[in-house]
N, C-alpha and C. Protein backbone atom coordinates (compact mmCIF):
# COMPACT_ATOMS: atom_id res chain seq x y z
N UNK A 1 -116.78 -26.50 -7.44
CA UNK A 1 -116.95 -25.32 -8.24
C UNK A 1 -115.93 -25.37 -9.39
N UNK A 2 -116.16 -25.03 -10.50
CA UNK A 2 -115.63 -24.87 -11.85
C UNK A 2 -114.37 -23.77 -11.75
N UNK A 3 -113.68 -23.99 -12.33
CA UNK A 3 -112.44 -22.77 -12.58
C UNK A 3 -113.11 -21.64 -13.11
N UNK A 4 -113.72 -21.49 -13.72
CA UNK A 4 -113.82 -19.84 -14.65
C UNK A 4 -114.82 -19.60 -13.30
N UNK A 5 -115.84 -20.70 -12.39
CA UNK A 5 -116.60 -19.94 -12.05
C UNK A 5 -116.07 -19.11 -10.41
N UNK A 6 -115.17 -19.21 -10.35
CA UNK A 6 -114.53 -18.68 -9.13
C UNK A 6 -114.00 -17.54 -9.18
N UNK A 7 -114.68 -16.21 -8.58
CA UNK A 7 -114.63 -15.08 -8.26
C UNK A 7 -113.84 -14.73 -7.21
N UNK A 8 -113.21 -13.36 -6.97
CA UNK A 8 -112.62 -13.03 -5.99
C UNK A 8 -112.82 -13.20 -4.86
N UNK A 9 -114.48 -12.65 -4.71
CA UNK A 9 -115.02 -12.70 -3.58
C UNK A 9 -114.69 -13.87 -2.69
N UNK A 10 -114.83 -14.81 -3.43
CA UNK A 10 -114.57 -16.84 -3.03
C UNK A 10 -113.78 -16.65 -2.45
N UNK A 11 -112.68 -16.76 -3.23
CA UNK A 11 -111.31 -16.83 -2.39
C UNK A 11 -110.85 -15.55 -1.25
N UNK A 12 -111.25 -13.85 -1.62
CA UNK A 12 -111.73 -13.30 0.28
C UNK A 12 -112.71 -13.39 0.87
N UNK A 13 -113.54 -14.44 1.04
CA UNK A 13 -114.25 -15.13 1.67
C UNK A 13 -113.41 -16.13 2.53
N UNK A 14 -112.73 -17.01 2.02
CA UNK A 14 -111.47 -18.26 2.39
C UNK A 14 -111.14 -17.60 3.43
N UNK A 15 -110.19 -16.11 2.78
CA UNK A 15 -108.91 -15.65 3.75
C UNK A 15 -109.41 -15.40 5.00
N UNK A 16 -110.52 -14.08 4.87
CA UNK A 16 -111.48 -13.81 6.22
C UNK A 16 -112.21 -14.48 7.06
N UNK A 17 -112.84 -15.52 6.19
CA UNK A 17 -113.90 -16.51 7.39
C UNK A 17 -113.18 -17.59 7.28
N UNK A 18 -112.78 -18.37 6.08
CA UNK A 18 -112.61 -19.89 6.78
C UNK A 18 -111.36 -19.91 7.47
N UNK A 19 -110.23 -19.11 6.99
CA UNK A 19 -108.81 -19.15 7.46
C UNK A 19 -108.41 -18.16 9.22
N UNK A 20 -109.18 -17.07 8.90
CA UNK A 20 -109.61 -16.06 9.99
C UNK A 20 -108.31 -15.21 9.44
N UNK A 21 -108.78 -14.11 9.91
CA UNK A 21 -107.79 -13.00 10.50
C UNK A 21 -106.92 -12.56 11.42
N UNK A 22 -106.75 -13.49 12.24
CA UNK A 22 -105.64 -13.75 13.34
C UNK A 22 -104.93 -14.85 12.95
N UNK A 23 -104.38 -15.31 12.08
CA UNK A 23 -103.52 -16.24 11.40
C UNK A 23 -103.00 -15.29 10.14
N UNK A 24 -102.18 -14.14 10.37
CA UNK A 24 -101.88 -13.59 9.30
C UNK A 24 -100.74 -14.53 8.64
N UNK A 25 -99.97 -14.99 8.91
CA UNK A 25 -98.43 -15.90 8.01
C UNK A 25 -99.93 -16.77 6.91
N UNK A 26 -100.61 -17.59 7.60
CA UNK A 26 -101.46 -18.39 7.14
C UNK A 26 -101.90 -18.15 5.63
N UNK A 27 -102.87 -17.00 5.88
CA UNK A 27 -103.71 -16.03 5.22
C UNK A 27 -102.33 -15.46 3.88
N UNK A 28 -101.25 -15.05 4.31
CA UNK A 28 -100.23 -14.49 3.28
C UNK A 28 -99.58 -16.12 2.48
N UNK A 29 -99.94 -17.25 3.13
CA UNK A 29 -99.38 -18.19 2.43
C UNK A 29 -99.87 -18.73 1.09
N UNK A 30 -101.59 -19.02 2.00
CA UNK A 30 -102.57 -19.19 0.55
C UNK A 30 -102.79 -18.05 -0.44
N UNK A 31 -102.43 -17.20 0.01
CA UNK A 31 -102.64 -16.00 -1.25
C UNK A 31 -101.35 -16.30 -1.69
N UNK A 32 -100.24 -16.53 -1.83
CA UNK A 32 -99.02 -16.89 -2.66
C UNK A 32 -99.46 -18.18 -3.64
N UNK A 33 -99.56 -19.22 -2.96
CA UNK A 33 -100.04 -20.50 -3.35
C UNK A 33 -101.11 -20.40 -3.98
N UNK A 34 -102.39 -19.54 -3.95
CA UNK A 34 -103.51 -19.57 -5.02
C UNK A 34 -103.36 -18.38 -6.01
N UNK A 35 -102.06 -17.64 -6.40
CA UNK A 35 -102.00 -16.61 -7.04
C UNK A 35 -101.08 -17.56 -7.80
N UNK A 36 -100.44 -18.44 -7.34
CA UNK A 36 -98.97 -19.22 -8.30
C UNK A 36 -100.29 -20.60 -9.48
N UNK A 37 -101.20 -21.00 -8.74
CA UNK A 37 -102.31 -22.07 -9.41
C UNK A 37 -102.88 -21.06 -10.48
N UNK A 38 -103.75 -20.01 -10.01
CA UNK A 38 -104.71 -19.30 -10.89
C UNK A 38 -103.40 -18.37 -12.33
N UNK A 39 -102.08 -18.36 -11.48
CA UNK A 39 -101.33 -17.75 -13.29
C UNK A 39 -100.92 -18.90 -14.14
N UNK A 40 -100.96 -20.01 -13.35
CA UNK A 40 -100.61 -21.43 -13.99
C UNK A 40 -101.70 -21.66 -15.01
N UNK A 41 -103.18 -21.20 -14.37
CA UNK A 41 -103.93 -22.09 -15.24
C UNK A 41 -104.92 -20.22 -16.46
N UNK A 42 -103.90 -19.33 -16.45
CA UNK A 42 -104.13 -18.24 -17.07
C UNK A 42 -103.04 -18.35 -18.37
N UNK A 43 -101.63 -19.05 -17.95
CA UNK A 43 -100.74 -18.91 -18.44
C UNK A 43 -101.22 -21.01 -19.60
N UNK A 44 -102.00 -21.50 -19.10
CA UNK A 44 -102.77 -22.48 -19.84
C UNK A 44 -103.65 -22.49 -20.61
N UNK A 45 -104.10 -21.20 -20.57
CA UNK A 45 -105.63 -20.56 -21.37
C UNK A 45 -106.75 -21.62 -20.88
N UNK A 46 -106.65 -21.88 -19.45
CA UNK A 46 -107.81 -22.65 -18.83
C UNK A 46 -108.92 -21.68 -18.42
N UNK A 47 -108.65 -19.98 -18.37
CA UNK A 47 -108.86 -19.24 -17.80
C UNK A 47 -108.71 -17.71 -17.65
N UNK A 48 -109.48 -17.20 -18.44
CA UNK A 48 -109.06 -15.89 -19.19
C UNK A 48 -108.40 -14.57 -18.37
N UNK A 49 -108.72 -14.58 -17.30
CA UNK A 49 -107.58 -13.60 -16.56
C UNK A 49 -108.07 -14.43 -14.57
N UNK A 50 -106.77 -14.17 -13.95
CA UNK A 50 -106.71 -14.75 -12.60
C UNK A 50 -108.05 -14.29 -11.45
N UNK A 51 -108.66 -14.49 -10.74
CA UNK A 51 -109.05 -14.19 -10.03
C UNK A 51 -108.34 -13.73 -8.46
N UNK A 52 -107.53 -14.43 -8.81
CA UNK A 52 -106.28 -14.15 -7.10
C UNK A 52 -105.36 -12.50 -7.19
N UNK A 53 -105.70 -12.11 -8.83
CA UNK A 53 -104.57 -10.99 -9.12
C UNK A 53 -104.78 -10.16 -7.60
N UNK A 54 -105.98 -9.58 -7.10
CA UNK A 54 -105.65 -8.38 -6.32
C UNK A 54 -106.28 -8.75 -4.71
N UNK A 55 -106.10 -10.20 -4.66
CA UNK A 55 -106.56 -10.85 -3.19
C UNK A 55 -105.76 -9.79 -1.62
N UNK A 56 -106.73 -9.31 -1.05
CA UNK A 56 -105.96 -8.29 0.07
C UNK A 56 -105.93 -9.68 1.70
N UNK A 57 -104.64 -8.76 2.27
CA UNK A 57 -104.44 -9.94 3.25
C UNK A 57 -105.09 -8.79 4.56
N UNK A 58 -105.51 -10.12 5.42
CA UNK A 58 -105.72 -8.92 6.93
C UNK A 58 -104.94 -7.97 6.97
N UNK A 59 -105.13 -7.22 8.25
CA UNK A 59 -104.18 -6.21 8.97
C UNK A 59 -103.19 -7.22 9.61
N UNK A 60 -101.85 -6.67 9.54
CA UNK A 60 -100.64 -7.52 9.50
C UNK A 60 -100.60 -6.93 11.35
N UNK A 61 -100.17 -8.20 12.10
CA UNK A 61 -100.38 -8.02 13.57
C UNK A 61 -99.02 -7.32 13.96
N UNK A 62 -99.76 -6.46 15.06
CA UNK A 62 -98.08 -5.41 15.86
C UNK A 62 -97.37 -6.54 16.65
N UNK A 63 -95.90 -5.98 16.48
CA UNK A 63 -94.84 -7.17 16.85
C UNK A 63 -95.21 -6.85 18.13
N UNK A 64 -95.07 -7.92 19.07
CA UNK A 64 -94.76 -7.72 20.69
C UNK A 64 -92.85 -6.51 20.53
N UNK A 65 -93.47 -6.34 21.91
CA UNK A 65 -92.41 -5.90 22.47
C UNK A 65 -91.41 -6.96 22.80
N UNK A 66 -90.20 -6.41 22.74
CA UNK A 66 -88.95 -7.41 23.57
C UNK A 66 -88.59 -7.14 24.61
N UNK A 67 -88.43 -8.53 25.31
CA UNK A 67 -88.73 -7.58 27.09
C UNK A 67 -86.96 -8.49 27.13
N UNK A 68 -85.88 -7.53 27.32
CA UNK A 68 -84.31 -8.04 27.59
C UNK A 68 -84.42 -9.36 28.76
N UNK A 69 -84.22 -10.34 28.69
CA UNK A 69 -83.93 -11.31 29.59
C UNK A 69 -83.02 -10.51 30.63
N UNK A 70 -83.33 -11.04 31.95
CA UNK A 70 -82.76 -10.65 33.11
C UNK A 70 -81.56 -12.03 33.60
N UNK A 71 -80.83 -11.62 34.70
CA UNK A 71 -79.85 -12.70 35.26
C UNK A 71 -80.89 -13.74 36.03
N UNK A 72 -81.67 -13.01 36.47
CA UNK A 72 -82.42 -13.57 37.93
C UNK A 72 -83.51 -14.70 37.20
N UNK A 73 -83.88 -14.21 35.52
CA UNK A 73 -84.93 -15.11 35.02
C UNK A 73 -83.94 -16.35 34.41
N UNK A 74 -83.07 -16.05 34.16
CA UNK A 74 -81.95 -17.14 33.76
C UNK A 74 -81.44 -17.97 34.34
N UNK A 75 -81.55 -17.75 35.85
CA UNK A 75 -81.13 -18.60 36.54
C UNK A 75 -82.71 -19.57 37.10
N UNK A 76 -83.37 -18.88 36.97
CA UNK A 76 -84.70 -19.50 37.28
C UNK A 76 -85.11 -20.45 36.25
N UNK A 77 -84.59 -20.08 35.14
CA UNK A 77 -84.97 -21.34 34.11
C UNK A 77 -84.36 -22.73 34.49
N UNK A 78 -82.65 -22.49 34.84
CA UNK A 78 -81.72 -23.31 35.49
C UNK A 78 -82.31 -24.38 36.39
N UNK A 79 -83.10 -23.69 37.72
CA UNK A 79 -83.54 -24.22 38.55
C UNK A 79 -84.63 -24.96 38.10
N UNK A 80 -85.34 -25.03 36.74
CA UNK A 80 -86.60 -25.71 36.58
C UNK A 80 -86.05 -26.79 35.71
N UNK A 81 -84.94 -26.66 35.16
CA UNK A 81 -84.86 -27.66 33.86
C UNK A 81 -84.02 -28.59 34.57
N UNK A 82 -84.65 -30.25 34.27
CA UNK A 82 -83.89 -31.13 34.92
C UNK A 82 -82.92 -31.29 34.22
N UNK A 83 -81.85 -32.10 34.40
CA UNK A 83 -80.41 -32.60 33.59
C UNK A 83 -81.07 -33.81 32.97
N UNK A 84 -80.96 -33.99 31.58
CA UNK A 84 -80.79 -34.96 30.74
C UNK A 84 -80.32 -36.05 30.64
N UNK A 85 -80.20 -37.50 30.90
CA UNK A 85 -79.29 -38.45 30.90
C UNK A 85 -79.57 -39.11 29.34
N UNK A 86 -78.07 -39.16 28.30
CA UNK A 86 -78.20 -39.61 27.09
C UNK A 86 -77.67 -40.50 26.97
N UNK A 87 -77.98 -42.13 26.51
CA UNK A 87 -78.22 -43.01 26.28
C UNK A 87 -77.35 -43.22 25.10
N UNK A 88 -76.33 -43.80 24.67
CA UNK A 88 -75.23 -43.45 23.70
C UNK A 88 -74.73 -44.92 23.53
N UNK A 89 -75.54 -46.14 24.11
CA UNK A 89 -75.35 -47.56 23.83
C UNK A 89 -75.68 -47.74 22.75
């Protein structure tokens, strides 16, 4: 597809179906990265105004909760992790 002929829609088409909506970091990366190309090639007169200007990102996902580490899970990690032998010849 041609530069002038690429519409918004295109590129939220990308974010929503090809990239998905449960990859929000993803989805906020290429909209940085195709908003920095499309002012490059606006700021070139390849292209009379951006198509990326007002690209919307998913719904940004709720943080988990933080669950405080316990003594009893700390020591249980202890018991699973073998000792290391390092090799320093």
């Amino acid at each position: 597809m041609k530069l002038e002929k690429v519409q918004p829609s295109d590129l939220q088409n990308i974010i929503y179906s090809n990239i998905g909506t449960d990859k929000y970091r993803t989805c906020q990366y290429f909209r940085t990265v195709i908003k920095q190309a499309f002012a490059r090639a606006v700021k070139e007169r390849l292209i009379i105004e951006s198509p990326a200007d007002d690209l919307e990102l998913p719904e940004k996902p709720h943080k988990k909760p933080f669950i405080k580490p316990t003594m009893a899970g700390i020591l249980s990690l202890y018991k699973v992790m073998k000792p290391v032998a390092l090799d320093i010849s």
